[in-house]
Protein backbone atom coordinates (compact mmCIF):
# COMPACT_ATOMS: atom_id res chain seq x y z
CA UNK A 1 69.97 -62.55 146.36
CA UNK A 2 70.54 -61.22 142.79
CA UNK A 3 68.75 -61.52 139.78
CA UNK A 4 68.97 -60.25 136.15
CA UNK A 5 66.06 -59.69 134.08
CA UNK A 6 65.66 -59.26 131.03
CA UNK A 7 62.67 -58.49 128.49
CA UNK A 8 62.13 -61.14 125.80
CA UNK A 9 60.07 -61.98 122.70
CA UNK A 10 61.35 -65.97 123.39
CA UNK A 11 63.84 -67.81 125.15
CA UNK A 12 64.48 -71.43 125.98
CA UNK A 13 66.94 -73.89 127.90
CA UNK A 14 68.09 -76.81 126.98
CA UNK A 15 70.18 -79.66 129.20
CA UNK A 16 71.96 -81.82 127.21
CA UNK A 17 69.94 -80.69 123.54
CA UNK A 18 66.69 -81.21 125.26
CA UNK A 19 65.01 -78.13 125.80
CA UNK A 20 63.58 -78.27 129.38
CA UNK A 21 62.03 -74.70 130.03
CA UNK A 22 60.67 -72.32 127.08
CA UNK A 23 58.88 -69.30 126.84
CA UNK A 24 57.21 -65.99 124.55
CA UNK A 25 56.76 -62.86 125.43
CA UNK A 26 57.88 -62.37 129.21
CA UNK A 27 60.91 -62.15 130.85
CA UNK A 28 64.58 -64.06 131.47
CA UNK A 29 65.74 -64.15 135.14
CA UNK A 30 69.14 -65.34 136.28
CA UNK A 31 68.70 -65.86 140.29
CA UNK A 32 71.87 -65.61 142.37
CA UNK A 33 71.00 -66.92 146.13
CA UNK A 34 73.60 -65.66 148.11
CA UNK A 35 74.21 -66.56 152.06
CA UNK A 36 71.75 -65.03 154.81
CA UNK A 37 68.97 -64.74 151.59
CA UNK A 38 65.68 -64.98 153.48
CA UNK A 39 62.15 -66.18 151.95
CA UNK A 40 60.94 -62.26 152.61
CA UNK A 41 63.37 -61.25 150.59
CA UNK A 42 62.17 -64.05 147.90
CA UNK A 43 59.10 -62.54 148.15
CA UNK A 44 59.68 -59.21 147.41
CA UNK A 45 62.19 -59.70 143.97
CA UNK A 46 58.76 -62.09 142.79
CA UNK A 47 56.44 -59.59 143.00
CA UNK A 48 58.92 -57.00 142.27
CA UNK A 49 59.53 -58.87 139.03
CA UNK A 50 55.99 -59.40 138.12
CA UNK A 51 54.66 -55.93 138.91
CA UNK A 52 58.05 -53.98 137.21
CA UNK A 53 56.47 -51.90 134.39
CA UNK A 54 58.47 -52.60 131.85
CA UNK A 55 56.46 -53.46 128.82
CA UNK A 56 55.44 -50.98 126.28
CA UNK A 57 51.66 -49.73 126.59
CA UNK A 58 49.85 -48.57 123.51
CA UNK A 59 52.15 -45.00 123.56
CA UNK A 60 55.62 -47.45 123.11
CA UNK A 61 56.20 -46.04 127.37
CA UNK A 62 57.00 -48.79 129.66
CA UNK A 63 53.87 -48.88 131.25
CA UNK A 64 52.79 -52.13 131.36
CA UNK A 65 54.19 -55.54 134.00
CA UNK A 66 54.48 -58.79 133.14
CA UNK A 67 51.07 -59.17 135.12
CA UNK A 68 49.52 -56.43 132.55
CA UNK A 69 50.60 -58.28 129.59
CA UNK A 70 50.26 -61.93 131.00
CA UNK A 71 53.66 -62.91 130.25
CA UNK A 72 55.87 -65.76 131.36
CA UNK A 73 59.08 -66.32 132.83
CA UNK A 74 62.14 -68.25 132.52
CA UNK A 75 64.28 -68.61 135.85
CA UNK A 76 67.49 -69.65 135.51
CA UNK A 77 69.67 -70.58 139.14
CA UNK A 78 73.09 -68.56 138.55
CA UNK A 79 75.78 -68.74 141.18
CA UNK A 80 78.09 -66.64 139.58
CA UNK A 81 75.92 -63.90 139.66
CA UNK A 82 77.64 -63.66 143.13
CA UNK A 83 80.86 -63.74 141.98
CA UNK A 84 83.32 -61.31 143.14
CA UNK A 85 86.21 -60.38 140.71
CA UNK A 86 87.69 -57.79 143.01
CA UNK A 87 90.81 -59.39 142.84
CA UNK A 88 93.24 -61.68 140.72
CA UNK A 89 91.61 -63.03 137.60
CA UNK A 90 89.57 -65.96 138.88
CA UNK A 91 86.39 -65.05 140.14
CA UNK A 92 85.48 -65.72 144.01
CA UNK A 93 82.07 -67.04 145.15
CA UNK A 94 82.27 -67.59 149.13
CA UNK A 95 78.97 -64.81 148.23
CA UNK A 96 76.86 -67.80 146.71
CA UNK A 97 74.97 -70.03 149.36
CA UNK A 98 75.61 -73.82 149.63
CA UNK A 99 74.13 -75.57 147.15
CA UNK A 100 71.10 -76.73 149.31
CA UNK A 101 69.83 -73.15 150.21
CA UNK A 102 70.23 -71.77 146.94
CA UNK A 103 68.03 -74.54 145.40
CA UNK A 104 65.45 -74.24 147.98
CA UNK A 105 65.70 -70.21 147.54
CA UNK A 106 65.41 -71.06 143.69
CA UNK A 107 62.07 -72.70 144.38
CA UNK A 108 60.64 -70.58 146.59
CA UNK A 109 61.12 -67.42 144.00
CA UNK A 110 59.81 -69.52 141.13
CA UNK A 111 56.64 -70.52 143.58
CA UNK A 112 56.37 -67.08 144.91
CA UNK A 113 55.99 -66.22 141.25
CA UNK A 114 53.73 -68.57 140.50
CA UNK A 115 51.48 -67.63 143.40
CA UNK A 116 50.79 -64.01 141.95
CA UNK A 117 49.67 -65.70 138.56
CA UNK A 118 52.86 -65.89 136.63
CA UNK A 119 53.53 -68.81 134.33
CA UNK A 120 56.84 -70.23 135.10
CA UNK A 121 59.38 -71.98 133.15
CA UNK A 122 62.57 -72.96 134.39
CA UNK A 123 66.34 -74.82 134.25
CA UNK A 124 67.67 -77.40 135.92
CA UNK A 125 69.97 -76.30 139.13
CA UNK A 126 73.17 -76.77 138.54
CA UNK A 127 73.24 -78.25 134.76
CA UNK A 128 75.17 -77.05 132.88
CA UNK A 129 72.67 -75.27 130.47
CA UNK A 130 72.25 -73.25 127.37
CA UNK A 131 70.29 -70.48 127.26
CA UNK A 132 68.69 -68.77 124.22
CA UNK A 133 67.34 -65.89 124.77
CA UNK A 134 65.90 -62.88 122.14
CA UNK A 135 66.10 -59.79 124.61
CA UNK A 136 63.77 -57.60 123.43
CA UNK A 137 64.35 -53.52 123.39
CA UNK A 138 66.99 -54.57 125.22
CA UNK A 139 65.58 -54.27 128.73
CA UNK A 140 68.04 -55.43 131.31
CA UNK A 141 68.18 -54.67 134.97
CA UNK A 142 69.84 -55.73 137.75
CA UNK A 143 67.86 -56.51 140.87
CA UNK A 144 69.49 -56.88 144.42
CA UNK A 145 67.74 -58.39 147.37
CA UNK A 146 66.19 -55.86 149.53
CA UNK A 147 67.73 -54.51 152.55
CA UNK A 148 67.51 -55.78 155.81
């Protein structure tokens, strides 16, 4: 599993120029479910994403988690986070789970969050979506499943 988050001031998805999942001040995740992605490992990237100190405290320092500040988030399921562009031009994604696992893996992360006390907005899996986002500092980082 893979996911990209990134600090916001707002962002919202829309399917079809109806916005379906919107937020403030939180974050933006992408989620990438790739094969043999377990629901520990689900477990861990949620509270790894809601207890990531990443927010500015009082000093400007990124002190402060998405718990601290009680901001939202807006998951987004991303397949070609896995994509693997190795080789020729068109990327490969044998790395992205069926279609069935990577929805229920999508769940469980957004549940997982929800669980620790996160409010959590989200796409549709596999719509084809736009995403607005206002990335705020920026603050991006990259977030692999755990090892095994």
């Amino acid at each position: 599993m893979r996911i990209v988050i990134q600090r916001v001031s707002q962002a919202k998805v829309e399917v079809q120029g109806r916005a379906v999942g919107e937020i403030d001040r939180g974050l933006m995740v992408l989620v990438g479910v790739g094969h043999g992605d377990t629901l520990a490992e689900v477990k861990w990237l949620a509270e790894k994403t809601a207890s990531l100190r990443i927010f500015p405290d009082d000093d400007g320092k990124m002190n402060r988690s998405l718990l601290d500040i009680g901001g939202s988030v807006l998951a987004i399921s991303q397949f070609t986070l896995l994509g693997d562009c190795r080789k020729g031009r068109r990327p490969g994604f044998t790395d992205a789970a069926e279609p069935q696992i990577a929805s229920e893996r999508y769940e469980d992360y957004m549940q997982c969050l929800r669980d620790l006390g996160v409010r959590v907005e989200q796409g549709i899996f596999a719509a084809d979506m736009q995403v607005r986002l206002t990335n705020d500092g920026p603050v991006t980082l990259v977030i692999d499943r755990v090892p095994s």
